[in-house]
N, C-alpha and C. Protein backbone atom coordinates (compact mmCIF):
# COMPACT_ATOMS: atom_id res chain seq x y z
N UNK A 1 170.72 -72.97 102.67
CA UNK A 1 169.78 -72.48 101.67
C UNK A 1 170.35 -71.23 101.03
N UNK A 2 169.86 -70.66 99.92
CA UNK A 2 170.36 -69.91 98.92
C UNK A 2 169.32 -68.54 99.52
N UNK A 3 170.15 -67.36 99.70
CA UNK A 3 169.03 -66.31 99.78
C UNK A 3 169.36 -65.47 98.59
N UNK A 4 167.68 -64.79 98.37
CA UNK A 4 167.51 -63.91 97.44
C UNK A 4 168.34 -63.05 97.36
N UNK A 5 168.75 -62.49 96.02
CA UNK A 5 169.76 -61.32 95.94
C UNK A 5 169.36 -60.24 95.45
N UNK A 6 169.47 -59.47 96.71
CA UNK A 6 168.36 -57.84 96.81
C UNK A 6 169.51 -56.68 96.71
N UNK A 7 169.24 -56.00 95.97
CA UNK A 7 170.19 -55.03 95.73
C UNK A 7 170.44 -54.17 96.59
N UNK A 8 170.02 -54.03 97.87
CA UNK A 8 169.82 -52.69 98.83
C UNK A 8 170.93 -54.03 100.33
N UNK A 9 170.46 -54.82 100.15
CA UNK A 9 171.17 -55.67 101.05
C UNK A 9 172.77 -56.04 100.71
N UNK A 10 173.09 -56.95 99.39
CA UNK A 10 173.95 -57.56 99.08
C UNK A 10 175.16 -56.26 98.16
N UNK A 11 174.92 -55.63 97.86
CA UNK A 11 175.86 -54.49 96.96
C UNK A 11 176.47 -53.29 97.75
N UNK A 12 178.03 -53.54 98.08
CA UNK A 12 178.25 -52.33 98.96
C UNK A 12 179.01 -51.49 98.34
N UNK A 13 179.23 -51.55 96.91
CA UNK A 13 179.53 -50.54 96.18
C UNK A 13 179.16 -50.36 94.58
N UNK A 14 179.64 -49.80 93.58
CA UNK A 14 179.37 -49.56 92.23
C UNK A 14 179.94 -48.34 91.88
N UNK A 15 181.32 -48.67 90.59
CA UNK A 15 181.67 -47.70 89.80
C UNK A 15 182.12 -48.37 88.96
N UNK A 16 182.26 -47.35 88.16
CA UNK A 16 182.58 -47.36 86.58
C UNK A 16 184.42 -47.39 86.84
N UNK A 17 185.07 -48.04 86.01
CA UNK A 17 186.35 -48.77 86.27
C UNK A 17 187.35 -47.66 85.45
N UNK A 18 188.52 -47.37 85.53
CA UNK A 18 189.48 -46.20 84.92
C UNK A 18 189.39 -47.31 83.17
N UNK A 19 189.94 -46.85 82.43
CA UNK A 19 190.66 -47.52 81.12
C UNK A 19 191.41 -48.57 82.00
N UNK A 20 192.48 -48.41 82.65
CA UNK A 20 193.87 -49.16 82.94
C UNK A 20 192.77 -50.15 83.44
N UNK A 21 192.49 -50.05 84.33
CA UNK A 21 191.85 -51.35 85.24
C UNK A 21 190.92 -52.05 84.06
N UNK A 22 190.22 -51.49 83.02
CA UNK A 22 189.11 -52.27 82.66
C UNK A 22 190.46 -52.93 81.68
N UNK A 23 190.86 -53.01 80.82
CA UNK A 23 192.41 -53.76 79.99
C UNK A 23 192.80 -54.20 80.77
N UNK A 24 192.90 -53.85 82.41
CA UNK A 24 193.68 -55.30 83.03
C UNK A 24 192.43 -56.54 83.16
N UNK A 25 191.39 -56.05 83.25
CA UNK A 25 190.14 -56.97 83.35
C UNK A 25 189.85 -57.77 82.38
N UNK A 26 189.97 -57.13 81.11
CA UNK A 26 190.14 -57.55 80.04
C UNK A 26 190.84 -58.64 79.49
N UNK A 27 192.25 -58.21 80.03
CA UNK A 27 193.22 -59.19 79.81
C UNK A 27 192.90 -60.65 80.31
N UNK A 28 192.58 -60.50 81.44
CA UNK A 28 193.08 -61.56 82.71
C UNK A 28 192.15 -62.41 82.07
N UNK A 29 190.47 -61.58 81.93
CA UNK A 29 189.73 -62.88 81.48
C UNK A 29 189.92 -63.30 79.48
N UNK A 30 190.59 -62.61 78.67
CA UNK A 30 191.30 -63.48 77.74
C UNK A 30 192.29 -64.49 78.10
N UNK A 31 192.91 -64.36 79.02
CA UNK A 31 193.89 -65.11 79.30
C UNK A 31 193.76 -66.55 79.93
N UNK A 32 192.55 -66.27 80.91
CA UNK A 32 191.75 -67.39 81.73
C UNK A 32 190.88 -67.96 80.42
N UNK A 33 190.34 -67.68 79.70
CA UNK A 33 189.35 -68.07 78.27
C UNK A 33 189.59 -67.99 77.16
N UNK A 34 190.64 -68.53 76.65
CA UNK A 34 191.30 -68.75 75.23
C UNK A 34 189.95 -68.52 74.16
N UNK A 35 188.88 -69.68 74.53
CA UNK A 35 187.99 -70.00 73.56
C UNK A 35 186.93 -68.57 73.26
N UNK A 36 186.87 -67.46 74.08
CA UNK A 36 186.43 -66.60 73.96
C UNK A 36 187.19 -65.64 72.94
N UNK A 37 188.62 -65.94 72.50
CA UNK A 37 189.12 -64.74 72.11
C UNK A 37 188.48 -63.95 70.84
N UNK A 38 187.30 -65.04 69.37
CA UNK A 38 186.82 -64.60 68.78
C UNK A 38 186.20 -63.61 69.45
N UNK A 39 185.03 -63.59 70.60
CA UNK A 39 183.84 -62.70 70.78
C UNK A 39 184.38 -61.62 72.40
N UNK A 40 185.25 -61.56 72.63
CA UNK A 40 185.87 -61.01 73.66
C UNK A 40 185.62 -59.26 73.26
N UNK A 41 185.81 -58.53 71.83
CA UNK A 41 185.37 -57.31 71.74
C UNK A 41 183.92 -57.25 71.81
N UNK A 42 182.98 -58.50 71.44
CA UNK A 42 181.32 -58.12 71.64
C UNK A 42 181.18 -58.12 73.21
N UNK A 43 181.49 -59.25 73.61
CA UNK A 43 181.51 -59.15 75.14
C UNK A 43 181.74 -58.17 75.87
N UNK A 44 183.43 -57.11 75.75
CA UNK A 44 184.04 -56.12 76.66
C UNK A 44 184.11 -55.58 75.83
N UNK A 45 183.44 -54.61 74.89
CA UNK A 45 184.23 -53.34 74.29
C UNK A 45 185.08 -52.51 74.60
N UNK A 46 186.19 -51.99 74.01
CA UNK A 46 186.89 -51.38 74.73
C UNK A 46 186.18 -49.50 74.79
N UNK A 47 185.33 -49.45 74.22
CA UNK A 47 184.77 -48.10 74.50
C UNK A 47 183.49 -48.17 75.49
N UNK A 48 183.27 -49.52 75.72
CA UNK A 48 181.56 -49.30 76.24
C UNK A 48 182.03 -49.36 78.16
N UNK A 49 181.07 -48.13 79.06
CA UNK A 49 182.16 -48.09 80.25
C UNK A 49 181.52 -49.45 81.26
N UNK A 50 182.05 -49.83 81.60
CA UNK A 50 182.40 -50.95 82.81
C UNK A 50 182.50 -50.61 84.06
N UNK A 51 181.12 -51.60 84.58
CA UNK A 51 180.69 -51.37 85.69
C UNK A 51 181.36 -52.16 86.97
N UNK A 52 182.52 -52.17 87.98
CA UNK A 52 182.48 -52.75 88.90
C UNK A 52 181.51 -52.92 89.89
N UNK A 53 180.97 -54.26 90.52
CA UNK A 53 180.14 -53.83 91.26
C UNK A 53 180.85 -54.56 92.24
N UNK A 54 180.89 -54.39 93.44
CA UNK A 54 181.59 -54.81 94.88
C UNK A 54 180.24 -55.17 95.99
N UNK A 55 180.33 -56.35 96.08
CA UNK A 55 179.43 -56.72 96.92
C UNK A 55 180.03 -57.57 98.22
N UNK A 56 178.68 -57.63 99.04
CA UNK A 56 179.74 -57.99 100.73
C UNK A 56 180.13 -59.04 100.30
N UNK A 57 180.80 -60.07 100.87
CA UNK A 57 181.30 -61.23 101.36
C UNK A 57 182.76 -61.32 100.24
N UNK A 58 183.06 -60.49 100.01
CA UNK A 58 184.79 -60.28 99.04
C UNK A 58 184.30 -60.16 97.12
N UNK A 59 183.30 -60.24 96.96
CA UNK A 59 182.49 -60.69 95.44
C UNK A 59 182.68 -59.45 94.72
N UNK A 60 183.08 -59.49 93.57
CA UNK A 60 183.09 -58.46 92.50
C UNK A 60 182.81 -58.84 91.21
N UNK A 61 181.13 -57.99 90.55
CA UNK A 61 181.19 -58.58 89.07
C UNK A 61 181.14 -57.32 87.85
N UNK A 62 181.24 -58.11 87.01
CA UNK A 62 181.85 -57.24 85.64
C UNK A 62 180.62 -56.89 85.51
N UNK A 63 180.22 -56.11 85.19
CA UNK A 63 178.59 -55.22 84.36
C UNK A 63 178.98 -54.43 83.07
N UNK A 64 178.85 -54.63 81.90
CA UNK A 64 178.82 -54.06 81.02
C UNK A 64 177.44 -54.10 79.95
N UNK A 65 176.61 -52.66 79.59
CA UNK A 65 175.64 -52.58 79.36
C UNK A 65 174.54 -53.52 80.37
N UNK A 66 174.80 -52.97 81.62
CA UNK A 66 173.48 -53.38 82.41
C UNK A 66 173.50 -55.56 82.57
N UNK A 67 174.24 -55.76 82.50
CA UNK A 67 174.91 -57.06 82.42
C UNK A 67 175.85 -58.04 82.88
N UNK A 68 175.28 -58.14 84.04
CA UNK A 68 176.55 -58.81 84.92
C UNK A 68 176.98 -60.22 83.73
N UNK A 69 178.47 -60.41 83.59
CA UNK A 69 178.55 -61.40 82.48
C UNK A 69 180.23 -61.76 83.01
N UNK A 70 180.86 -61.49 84.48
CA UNK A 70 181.45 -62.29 85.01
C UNK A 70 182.11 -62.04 86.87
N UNK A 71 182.30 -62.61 87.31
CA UNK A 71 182.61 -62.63 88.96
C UNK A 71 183.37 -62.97 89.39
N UNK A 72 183.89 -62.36 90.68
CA UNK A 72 185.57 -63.27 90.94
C UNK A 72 185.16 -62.84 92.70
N UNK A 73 186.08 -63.56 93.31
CA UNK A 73 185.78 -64.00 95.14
C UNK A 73 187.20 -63.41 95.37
N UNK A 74 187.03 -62.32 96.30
CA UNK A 74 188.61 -61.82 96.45
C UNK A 74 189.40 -61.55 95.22
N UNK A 75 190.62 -62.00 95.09
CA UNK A 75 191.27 -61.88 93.57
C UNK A 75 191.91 -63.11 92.92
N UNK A 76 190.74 -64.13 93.09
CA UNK A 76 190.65 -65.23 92.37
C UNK A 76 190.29 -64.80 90.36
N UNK A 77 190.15 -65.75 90.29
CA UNK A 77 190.24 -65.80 88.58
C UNK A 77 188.65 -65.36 88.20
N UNK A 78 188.39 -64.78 87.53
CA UNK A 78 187.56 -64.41 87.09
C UNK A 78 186.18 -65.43 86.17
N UNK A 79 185.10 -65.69 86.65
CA UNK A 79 184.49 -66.93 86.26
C UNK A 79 183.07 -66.66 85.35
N UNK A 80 182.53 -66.86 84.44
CA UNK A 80 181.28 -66.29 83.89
C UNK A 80 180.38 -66.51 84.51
N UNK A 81 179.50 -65.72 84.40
CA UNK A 81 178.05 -66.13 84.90
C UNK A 81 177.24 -66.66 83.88
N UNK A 82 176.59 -67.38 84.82
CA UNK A 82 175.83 -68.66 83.93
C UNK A 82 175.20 -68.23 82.74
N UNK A 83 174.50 -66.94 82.50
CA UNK A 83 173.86 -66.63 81.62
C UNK A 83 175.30 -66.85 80.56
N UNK A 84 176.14 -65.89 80.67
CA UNK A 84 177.02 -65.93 79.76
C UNK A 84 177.64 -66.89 79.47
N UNK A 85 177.54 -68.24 80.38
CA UNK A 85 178.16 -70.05 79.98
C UNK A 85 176.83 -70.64 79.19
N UNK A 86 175.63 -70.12 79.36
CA UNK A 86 174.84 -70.69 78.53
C UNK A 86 175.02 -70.25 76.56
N UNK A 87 175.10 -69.10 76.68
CA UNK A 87 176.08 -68.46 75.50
C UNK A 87 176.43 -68.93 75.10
N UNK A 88 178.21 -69.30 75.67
CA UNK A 88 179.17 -69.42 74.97
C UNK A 88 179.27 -71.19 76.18
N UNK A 89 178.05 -72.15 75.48
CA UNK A 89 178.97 -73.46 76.05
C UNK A 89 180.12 -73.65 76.66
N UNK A 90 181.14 -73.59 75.52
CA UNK A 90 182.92 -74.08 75.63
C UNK A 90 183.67 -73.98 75.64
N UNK A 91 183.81 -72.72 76.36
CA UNK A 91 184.65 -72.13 76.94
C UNK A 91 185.27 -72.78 78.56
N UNK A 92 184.48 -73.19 78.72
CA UNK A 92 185.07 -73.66 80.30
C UNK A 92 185.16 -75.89 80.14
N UNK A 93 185.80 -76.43 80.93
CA UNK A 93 185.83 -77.81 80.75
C UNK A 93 184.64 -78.10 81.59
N UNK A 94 183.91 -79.27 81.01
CA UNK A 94 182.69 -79.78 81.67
C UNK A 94 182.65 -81.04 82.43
N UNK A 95 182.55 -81.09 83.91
CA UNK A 95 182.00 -82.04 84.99
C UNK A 95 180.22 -82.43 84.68
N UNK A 96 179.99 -83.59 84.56
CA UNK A 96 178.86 -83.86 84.49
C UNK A 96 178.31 -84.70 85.97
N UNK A 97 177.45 -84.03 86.43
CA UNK A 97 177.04 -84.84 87.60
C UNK A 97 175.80 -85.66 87.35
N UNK A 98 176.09 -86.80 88.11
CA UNK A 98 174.52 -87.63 88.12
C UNK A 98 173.08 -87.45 88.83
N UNK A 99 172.10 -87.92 87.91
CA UNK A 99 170.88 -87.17 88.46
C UNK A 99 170.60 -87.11 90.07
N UNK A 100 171.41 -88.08 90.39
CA UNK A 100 171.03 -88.10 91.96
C UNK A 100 171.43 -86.98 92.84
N UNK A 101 172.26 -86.35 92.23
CA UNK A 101 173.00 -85.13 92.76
C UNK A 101 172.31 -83.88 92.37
N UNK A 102 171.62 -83.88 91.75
CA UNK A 102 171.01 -82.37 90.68
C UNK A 102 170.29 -81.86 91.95
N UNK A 103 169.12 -82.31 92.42
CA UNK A 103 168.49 -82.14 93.72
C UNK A 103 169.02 -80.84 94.71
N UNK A 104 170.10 -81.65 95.08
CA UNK A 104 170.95 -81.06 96.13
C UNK A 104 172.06 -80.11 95.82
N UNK A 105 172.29 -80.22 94.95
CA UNK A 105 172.85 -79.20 93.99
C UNK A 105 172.52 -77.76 93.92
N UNK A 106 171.05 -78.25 93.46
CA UNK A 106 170.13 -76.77 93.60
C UNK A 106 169.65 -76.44 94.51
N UNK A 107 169.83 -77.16 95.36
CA UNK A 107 169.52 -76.67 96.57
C UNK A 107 170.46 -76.13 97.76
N UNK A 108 171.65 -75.68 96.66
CA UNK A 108 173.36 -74.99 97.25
C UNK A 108 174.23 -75.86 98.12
N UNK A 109 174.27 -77.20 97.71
CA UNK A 109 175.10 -78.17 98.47
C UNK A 109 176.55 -78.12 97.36
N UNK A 110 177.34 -78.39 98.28
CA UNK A 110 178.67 -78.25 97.72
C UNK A 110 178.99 -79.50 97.09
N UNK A 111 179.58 -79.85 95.59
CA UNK A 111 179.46 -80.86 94.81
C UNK A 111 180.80 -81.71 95.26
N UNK A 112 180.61 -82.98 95.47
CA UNK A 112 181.56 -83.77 95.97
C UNK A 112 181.70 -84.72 94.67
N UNK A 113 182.93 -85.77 95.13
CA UNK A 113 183.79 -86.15 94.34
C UNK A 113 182.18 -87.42 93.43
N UNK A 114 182.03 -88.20 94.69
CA UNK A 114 181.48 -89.23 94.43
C UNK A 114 179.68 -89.12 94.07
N UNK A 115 179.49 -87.39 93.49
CA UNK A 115 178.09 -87.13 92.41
C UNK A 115 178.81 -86.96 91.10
N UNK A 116 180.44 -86.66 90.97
CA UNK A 116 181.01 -86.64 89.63
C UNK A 116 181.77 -87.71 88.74
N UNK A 117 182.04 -88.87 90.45
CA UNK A 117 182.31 -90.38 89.52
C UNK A 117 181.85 -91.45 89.69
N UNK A 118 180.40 -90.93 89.94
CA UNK A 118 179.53 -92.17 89.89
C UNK A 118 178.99 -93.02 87.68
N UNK A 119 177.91 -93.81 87.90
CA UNK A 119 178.06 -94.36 86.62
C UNK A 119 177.83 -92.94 85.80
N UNK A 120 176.81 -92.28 86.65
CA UNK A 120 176.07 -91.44 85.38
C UNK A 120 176.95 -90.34 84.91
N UNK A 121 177.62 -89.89 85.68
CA UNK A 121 178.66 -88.60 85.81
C UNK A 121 179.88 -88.94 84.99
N UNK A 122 180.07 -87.58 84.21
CA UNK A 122 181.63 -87.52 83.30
C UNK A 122 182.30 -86.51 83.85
N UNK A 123 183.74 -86.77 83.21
CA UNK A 123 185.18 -85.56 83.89
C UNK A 123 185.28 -85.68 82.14
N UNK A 124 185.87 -84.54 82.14
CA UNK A 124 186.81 -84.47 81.27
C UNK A 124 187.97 -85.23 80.88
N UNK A 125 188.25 -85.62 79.60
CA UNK A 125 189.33 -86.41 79.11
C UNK A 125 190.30 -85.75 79.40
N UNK A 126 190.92 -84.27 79.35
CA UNK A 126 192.53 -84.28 79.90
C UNK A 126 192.45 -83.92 81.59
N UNK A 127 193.50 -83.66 82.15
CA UNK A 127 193.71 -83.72 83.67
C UNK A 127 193.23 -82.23 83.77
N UNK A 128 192.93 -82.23 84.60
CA UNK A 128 192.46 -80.43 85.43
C UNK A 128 193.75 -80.55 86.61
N UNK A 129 194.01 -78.89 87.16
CA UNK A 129 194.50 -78.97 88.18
C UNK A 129 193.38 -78.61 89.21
N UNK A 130 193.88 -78.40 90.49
CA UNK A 130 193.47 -77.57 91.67
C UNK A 130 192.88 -76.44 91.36
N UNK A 131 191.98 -75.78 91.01
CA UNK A 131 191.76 -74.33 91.44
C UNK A 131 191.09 -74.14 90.14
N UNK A 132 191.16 -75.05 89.15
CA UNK A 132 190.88 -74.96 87.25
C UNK A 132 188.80 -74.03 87.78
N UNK A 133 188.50 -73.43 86.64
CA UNK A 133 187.44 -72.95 86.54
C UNK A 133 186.69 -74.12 85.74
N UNK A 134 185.70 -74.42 86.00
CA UNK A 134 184.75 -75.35 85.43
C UNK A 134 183.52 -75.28 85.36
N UNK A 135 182.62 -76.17 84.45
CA UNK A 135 181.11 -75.74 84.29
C UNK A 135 180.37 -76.69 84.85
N UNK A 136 179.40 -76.76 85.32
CA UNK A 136 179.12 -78.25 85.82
C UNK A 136 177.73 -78.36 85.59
N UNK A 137 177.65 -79.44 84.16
CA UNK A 137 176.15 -79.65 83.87
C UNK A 137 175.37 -81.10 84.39
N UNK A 138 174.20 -81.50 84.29
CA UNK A 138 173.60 -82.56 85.02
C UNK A 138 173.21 -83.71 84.14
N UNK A 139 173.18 -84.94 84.69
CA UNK A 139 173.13 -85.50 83.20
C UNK A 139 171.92 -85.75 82.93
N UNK A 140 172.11 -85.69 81.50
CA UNK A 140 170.77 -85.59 80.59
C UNK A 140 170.14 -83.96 80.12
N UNK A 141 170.84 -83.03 80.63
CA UNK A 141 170.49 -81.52 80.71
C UNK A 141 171.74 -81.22 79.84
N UNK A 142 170.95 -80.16 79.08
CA UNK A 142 171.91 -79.09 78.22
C UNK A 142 172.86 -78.36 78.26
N UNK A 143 172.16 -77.34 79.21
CA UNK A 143 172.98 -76.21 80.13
C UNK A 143 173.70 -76.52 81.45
N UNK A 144 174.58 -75.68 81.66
CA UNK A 144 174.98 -75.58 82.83
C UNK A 144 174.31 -75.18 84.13
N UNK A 145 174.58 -75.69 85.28
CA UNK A 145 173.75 -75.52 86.39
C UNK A 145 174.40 -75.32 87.73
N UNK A 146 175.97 -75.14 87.18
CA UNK A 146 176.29 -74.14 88.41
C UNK A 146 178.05 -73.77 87.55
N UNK A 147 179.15 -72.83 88.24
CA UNK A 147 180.48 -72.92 87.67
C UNK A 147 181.20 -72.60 88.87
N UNK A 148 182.34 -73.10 88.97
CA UNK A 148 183.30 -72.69 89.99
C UNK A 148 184.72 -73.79 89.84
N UNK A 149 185.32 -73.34 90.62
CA UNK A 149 186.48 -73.78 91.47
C UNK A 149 186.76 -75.26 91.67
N UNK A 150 187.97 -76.41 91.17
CA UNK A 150 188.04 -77.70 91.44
C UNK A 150 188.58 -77.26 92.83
N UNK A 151 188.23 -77.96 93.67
CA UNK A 151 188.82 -77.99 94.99
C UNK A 151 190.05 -79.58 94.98
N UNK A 152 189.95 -80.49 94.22
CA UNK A 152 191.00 -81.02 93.91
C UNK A 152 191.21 -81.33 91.95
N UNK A 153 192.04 -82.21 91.98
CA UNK A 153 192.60 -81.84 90.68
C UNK A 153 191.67 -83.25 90.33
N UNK A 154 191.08 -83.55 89.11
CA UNK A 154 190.59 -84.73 88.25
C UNK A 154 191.33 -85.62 88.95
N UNK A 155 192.87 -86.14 88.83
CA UNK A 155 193.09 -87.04 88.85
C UNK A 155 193.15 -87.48 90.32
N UNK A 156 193.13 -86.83 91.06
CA UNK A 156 192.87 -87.29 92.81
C UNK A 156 191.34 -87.83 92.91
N UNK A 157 190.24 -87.41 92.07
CA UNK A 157 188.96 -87.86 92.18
C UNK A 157 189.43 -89.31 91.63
């Protein structure tokens, strides 16, 4: 099950990031998000200051103006948060899972191969690798309803 996220429990740190570090932050996620590069100055200004926040279990997210708007696990790739994939759709490649899966989904079950190639469920037309960042919406639904990590590549599914 999913527990609530309480700020006095889950957050074991918070600061504001040097210049150097926020341009390397900057970078990494232009680099990971091509399709962002139009709105990347509304998103990260380079004058507005940037909030690291460090929370237990290895988690660190971007806060700018009071706004968590992306997260990374250790020093994995940097991934949006949903608010900000509802935004900006298409930026990330989309897994569609079938309704039978939505359920359990939301209810923090880890998404397997055979809720993404069943009839109802789509992959993407080009190949993903291992590790690709992805959005994963449900079918018949608009938005996205969760994002992370391929644990194998498209074409092994």
């Amino acid at each position: 099950m999913l527990k609530r996220f309480e700020v006095k429990d889950h957050i074991a740190s918070q600061s504001q990031v040097k210049g150097s570090v926020q341009r390397a932050i900057r970078q990494k996620i232009a680099d990971t998000y091509p399709a962002l590069s139009p709105f990347i100055d509304e998103l990260l200004p380079k004058k507005a200051p940037m909030i690291l926040v460090k929370c237990h279990e290895h988690v660190n997210l971007v806060v700018v103006d009071s706004e968590v708007l992306f997260f990374n696990h250790y020093d994995g790739p940097y991934l949006p948060h949903l608010k900000l994939l509802h935004q900006y759709p298409d930026i990330l490649p989309i897994l569609r899972a079938d309704k039978g899966a939505i359920k359990f989904i939301l209810s923090g079950a880890n998404i397997m191969a055979p809720g993404l190639t069943s009839k109802g469920a789509t992959m993407p037309a080009q190949s993903l690798e291992k590790g690709a960042p992805v959005a994963v919406y449900a079918e018949g639904k608009e938005h996205a309803l969760a994002v992370g990590l391929l644990e194998m590549s498209t074409d092994e599914m």
